[in-house]
PDB file of N, CA and C in Angstrom:
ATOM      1  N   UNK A   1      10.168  -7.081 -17.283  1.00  0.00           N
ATOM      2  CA  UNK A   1      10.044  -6.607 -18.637  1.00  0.00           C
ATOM      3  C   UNK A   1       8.727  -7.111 -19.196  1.00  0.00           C
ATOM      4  N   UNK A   2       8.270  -6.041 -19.742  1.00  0.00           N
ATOM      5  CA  UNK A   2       6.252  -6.432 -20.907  1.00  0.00           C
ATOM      6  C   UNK A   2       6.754  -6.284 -21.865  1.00  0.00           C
ATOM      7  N   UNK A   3       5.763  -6.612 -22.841  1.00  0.00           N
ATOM      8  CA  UNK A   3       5.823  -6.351 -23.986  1.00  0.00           C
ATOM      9  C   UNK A   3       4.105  -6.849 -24.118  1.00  0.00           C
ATOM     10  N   UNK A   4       3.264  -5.529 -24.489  1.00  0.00           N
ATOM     11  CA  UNK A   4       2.178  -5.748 -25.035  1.00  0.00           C
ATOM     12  C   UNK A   4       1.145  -4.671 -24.728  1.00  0.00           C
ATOM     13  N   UNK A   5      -0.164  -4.921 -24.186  1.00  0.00           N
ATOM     14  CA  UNK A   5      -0.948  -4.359 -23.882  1.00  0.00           C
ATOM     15  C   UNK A   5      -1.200  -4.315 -21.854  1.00  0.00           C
ATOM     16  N   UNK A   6      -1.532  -3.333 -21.666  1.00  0.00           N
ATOM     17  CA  UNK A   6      -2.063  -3.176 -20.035  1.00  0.00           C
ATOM     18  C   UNK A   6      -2.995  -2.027 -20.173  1.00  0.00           C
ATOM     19  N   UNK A   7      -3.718  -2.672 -18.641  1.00  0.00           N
ATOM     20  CA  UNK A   7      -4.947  -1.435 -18.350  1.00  0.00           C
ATOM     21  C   UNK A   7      -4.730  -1.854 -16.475  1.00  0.00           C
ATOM     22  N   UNK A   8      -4.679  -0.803 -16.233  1.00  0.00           N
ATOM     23  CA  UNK A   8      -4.857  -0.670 -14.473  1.00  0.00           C
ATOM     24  C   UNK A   8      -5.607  -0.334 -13.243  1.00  0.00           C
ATOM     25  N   UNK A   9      -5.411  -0.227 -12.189  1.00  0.00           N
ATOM     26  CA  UNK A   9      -6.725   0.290 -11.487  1.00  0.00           C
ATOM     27  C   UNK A   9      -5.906   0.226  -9.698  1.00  0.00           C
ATOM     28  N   UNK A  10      -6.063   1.381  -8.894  1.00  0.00           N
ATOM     29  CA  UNK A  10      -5.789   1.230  -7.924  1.00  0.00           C
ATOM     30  C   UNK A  10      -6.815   1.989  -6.855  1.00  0.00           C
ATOM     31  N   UNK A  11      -7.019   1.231  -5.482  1.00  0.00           N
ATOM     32  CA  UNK A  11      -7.157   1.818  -4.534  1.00  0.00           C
ATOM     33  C   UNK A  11      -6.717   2.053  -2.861  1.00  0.00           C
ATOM     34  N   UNK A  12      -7.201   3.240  -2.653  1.00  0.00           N
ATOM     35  CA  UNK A  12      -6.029   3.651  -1.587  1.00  0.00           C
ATOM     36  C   UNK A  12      -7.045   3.943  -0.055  1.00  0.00           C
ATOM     37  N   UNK A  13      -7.161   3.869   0.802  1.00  0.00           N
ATOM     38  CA  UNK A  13      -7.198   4.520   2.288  1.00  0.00           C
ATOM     39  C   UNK A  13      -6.250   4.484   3.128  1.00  0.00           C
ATOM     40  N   UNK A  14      -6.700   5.436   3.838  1.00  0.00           N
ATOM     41  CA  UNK A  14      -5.781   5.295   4.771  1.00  0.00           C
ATOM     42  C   UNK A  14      -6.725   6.065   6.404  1.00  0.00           C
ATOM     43  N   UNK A  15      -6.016   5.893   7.556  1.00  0.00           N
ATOM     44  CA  UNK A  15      -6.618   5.868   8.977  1.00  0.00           C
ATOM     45  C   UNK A  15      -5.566   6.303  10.217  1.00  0.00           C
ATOM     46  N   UNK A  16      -5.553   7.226  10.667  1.00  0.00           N
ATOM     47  CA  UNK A  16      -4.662   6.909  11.452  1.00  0.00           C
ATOM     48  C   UNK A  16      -3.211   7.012  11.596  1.00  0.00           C
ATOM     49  N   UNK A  17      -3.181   7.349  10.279  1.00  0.00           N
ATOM     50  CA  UNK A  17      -1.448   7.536   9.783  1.00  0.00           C
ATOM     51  C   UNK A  17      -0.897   6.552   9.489  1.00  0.00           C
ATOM     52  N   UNK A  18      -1.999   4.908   9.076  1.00  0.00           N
ATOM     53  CA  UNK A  18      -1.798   4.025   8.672  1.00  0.00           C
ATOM     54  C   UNK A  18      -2.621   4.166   7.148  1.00  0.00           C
ATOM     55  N   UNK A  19      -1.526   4.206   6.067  1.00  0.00           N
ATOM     56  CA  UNK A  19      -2.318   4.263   4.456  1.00  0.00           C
ATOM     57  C   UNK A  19      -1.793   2.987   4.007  1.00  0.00           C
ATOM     58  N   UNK A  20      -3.019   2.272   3.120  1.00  0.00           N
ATOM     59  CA  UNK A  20      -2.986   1.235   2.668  1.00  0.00           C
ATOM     60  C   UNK A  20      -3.238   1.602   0.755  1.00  0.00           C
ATOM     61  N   UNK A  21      -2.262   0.823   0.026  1.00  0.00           N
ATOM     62  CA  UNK A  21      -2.798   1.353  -1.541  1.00  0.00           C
ATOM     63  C   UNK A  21      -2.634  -0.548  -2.467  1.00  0.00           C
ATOM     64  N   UNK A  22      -4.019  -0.274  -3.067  1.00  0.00           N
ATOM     65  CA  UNK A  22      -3.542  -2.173  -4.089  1.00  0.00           C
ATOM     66  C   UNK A  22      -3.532  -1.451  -5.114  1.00  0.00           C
ATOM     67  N   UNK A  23      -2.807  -2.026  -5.770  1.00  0.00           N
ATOM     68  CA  UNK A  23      -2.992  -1.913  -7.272  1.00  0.00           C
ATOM     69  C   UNK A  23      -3.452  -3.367  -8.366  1.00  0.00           C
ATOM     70  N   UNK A  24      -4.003  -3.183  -9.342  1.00  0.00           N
ATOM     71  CA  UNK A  24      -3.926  -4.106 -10.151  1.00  0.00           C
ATOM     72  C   UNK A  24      -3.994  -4.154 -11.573  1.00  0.00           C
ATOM     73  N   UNK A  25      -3.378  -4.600 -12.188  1.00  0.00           N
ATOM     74  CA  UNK A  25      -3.003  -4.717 -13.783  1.00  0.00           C
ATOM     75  C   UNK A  25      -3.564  -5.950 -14.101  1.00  0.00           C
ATOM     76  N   UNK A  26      -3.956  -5.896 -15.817  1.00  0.00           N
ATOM     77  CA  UNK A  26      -4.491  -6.856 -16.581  1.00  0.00           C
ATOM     78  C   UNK A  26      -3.520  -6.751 -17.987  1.00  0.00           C
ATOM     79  N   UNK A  27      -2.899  -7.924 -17.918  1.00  0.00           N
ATOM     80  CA  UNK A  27      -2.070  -7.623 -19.382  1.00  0.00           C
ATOM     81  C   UNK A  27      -2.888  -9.021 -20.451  1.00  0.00           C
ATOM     82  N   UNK A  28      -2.347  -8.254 -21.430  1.00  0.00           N
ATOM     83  CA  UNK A  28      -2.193  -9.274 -22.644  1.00  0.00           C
ATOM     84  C   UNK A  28      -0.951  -8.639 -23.204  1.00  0.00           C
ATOM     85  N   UNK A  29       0.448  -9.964 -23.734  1.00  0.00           N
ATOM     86  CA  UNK A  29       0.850 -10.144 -24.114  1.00  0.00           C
ATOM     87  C   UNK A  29       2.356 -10.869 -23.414  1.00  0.00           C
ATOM     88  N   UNK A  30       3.479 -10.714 -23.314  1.00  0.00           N
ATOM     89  CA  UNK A  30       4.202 -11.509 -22.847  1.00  0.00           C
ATOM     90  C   UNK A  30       5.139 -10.318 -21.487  1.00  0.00           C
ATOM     91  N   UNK A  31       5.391 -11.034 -20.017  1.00  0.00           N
ATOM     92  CA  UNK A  31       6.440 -10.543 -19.499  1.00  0.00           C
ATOM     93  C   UNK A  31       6.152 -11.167 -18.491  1.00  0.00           C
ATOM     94  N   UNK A  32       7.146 -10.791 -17.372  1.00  0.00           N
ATOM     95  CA  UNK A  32       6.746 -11.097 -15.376  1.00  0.00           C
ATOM     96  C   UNK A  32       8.032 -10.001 -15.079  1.00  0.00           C
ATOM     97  N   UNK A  33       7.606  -9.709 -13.527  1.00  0.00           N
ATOM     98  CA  UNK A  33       8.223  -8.448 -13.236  1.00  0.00           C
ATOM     99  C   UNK A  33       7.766  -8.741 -11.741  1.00  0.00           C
ATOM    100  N   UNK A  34       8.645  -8.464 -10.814  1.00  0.00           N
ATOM    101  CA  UNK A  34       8.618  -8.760  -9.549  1.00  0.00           C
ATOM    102  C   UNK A  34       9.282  -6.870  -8.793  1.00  0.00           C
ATOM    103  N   UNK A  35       8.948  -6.699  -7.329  1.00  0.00           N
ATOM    104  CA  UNK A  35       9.650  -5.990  -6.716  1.00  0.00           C
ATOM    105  C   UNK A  35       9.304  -5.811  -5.214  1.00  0.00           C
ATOM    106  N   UNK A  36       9.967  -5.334  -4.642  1.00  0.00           N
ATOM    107  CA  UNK A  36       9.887  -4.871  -3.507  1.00  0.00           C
ATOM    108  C   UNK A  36      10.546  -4.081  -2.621  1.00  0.00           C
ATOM    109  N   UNK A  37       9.807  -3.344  -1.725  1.00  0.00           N
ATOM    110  CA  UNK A  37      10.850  -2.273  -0.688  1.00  0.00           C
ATOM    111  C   UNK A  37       9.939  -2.337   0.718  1.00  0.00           C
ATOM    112  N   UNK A  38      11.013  -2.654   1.590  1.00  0.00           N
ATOM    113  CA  UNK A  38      10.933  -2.206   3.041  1.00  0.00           C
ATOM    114  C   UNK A  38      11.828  -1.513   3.472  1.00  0.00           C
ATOM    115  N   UNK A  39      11.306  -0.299   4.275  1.00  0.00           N
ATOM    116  CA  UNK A  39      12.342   1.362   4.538  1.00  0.00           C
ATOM    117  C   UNK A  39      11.577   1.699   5.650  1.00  0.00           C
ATOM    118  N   UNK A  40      12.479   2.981   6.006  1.00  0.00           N
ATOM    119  CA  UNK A  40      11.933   3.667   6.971  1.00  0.00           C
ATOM    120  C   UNK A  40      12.811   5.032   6.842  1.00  0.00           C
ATOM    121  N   UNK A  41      12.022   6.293   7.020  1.00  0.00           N
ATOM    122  CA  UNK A  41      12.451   7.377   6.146  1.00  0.00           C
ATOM    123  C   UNK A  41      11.895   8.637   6.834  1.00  0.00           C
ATOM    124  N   UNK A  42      11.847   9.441   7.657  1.00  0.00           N
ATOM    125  CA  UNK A  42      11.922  10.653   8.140  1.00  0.00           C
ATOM    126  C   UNK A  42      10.308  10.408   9.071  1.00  0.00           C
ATOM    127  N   UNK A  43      10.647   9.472   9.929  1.00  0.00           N
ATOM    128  CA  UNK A  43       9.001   9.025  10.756  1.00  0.00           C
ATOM    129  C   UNK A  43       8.542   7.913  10.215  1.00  0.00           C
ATOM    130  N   UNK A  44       8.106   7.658   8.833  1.00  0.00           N
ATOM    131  CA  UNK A  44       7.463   6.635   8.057  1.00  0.00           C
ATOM    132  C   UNK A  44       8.091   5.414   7.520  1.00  0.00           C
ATOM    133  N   UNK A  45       7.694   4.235   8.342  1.00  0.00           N
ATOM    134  CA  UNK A  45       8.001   3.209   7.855  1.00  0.00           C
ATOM    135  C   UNK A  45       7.020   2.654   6.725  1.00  0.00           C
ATOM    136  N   UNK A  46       7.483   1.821   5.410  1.00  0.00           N
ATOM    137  CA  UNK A  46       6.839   1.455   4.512  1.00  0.00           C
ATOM    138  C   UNK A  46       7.140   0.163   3.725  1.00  0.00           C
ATOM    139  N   UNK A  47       6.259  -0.845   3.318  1.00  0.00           N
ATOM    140  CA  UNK A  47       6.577  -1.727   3.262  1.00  0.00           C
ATOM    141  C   UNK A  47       5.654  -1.922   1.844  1.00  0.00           C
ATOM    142  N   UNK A  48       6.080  -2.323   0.895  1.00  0.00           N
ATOM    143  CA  UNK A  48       5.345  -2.640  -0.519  1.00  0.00           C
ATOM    144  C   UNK A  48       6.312  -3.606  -1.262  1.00  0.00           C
ATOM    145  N   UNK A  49       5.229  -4.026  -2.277  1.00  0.00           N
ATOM    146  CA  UNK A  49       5.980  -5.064  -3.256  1.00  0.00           C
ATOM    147  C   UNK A  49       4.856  -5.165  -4.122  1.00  0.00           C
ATOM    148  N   UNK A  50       5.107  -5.537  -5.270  1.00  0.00           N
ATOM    149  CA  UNK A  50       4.119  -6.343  -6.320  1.00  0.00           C
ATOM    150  C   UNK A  50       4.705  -7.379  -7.626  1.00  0.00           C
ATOM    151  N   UNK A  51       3.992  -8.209  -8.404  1.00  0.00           N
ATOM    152  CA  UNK A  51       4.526  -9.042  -8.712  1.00  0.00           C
ATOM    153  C   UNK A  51       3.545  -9.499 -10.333  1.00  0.00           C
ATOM    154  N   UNK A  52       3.861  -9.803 -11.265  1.00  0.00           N
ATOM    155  CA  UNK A  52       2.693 -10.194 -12.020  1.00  0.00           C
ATOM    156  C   UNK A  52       3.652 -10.993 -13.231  1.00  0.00           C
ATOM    157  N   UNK A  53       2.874 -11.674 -13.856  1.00  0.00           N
ATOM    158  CA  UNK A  53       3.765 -12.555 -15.058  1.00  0.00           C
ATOM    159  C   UNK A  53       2.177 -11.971 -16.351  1.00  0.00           C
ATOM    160  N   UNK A  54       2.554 -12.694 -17.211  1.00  0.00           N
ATOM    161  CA  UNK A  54       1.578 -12.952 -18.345  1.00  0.00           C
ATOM    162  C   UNK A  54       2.300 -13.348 -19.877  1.00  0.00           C
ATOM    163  N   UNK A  55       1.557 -14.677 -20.380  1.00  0.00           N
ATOM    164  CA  UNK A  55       2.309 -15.193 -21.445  1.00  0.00           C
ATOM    165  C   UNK A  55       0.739 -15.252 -21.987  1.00  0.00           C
ATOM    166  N   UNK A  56       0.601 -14.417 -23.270  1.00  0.00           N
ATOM    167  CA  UNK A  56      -1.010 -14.356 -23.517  1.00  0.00           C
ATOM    168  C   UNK A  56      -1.642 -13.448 -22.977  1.00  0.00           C
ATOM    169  N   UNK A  57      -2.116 -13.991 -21.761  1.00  0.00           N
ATOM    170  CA  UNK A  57      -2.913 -13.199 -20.680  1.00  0.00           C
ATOM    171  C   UNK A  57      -2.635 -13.602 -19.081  1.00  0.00           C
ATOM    172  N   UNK A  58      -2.861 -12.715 -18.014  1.00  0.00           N
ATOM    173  CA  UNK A  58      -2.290 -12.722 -17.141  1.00  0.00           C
ATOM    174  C   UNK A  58      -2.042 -11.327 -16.210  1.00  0.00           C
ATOM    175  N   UNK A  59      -1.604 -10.717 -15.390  1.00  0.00           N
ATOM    176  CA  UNK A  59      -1.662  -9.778 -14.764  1.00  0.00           C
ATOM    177  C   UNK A  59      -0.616  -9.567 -14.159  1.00  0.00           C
ATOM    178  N   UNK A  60      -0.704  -8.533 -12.719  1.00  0.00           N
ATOM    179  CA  UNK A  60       0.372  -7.755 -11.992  1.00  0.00           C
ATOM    180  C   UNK A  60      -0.917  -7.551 -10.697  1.00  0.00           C
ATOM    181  N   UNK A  61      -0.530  -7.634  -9.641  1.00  0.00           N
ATOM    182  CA  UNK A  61      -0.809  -7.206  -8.302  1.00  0.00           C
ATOM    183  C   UNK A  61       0.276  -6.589  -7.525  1.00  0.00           C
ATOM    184  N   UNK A  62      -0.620  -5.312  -6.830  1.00  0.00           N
ATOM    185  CA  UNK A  62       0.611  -5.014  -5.825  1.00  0.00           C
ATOM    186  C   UNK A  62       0.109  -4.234  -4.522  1.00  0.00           C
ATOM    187  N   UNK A  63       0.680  -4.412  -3.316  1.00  0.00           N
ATOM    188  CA  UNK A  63       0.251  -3.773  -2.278  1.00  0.00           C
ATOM    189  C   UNK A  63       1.483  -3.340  -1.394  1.00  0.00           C
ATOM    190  N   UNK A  64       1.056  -1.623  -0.859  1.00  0.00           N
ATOM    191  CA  UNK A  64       1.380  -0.760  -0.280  1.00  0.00           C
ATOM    192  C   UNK A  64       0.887  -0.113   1.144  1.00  0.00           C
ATOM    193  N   UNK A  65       1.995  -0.710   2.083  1.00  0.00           N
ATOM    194  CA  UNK A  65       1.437   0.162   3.269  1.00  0.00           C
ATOM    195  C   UNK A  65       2.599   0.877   4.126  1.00  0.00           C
ATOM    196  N   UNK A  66       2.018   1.923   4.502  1.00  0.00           N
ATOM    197  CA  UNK A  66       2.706   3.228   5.635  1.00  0.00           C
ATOM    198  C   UNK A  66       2.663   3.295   6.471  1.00  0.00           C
ATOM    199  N   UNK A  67       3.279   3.390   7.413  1.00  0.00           N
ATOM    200  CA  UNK A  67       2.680   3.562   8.494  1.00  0.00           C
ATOM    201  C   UNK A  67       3.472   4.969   8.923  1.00  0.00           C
ATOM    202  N   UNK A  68       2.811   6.051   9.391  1.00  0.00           N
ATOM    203  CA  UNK A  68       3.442   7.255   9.626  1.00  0.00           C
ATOM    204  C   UNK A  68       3.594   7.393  11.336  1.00  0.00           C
ATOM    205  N   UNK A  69       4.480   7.423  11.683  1.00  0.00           N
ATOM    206  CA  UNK A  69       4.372   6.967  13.105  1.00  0.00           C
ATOM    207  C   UNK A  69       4.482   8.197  14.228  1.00  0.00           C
ATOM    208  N   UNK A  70       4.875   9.345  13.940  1.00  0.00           N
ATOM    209  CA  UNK A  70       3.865  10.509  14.656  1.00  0.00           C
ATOM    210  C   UNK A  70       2.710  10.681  13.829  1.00  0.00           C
ATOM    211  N   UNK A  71       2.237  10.389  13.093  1.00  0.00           N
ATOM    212  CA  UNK A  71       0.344  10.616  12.920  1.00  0.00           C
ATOM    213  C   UNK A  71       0.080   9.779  13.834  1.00  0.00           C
ATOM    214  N   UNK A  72       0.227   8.472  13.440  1.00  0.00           N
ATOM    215  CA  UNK A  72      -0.512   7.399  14.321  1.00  0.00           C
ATOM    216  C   UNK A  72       0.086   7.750  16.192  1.00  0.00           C
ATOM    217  N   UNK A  73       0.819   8.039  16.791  1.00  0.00           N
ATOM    218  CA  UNK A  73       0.792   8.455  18.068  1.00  0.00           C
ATOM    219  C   UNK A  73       0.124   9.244  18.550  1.00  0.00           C
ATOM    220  N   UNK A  74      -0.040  10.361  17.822  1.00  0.00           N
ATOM    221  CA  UNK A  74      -0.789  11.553  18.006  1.00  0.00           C
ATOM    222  C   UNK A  74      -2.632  11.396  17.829  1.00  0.00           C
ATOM    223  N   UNK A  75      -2.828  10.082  17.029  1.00  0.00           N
ATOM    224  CA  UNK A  75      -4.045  10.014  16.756  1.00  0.00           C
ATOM    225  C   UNK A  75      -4.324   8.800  17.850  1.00  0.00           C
ATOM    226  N   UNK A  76      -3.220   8.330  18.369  1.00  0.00           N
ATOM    227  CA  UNK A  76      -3.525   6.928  19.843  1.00  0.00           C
ATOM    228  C   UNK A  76      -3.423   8.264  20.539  1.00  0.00           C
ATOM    229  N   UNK A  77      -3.132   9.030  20.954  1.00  0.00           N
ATOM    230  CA  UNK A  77      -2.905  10.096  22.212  1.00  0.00           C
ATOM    231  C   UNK A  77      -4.270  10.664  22.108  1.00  0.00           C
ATOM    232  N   UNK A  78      -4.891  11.362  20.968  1.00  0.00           N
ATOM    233  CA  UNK A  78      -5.920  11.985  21.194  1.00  0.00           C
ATOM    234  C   UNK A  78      -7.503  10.932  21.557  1.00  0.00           C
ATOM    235  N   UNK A  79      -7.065   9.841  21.094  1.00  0.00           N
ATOM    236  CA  UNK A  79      -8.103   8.640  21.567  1.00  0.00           C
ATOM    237  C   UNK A  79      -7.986   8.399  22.514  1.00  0.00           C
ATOM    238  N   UNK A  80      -6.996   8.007  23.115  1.00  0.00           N
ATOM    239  CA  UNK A  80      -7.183   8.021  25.151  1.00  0.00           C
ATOM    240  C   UNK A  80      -7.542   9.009  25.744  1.00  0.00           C
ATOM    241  N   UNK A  81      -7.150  10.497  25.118  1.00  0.00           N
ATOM    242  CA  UNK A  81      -7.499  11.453  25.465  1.00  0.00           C
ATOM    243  C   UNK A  81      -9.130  11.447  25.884  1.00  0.00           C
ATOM    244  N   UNK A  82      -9.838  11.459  24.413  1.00  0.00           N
ATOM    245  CA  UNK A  82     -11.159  11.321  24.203  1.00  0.00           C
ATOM    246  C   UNK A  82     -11.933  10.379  25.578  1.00  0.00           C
ATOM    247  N   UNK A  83     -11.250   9.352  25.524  1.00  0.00           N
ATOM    248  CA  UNK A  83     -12.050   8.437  26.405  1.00  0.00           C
ATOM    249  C   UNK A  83     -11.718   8.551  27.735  1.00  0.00           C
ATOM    250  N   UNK A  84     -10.624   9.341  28.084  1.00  0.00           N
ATOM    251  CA  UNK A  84     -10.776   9.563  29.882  1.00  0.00           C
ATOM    252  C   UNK A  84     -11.857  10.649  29.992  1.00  0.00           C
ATOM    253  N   UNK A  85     -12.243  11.882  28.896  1.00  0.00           N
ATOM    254  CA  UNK A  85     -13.073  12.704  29.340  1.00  0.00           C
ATOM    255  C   UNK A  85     -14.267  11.663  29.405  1.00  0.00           C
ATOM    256  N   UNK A  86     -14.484  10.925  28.458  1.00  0.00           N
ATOM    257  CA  UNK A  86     -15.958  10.092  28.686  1.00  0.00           C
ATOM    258  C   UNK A  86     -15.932   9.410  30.085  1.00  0.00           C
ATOM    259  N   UNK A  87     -14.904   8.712  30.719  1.00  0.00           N
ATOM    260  CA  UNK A  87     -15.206   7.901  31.784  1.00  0.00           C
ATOM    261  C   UNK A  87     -15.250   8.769  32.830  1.00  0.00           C
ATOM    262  N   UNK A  88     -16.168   8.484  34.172  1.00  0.00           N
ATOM    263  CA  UNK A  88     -16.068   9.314  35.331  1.00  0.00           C
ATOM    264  C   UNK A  88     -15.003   9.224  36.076  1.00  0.00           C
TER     265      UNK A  88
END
């Protein structure tokens, strides 16, 4: 639970069928707030949480990652692929 002011900002990549996302908050005024989830859900396993307090001033962080696991096979398959045509 907050009570006050926030401003935010996130960024995301991803590679491979591995996506990574942070987020981060800047508060002024009073709360803390915690969470988290680890799942796995039609191919994609995912694992996130974030966490932040502020009495005054103070913040929130949080990080998010995927892993999509036919992208990422399919993108290890086409890389071995790649590199037996390179080797003789």
């Amino acid at each position: 639970m907050f009570a006050g002011a926030r401003i935010a900002g996130d960024l995301e990549g991803g590679l491979f069928g591995i996506t990574a996302r942070g987020t981060a908050e800047g508060w002024a005024g009073a709360g803390a707030g915690a969470d988290g989830v680890l799942g796995y859900d039609d191919g994609v396993f995912r694992l996130s949480g974030s966490g932040g307090a502020a009495w005054g001033l103070g913040g929130k962080l949080g990080l998010d990652l995927e892993v999509d696991v036919p992208e990422l096979v399919e993108s290890l398959d086409s890389g071995v692929t790649a590199l037996q045509e390179l080797l003789p």
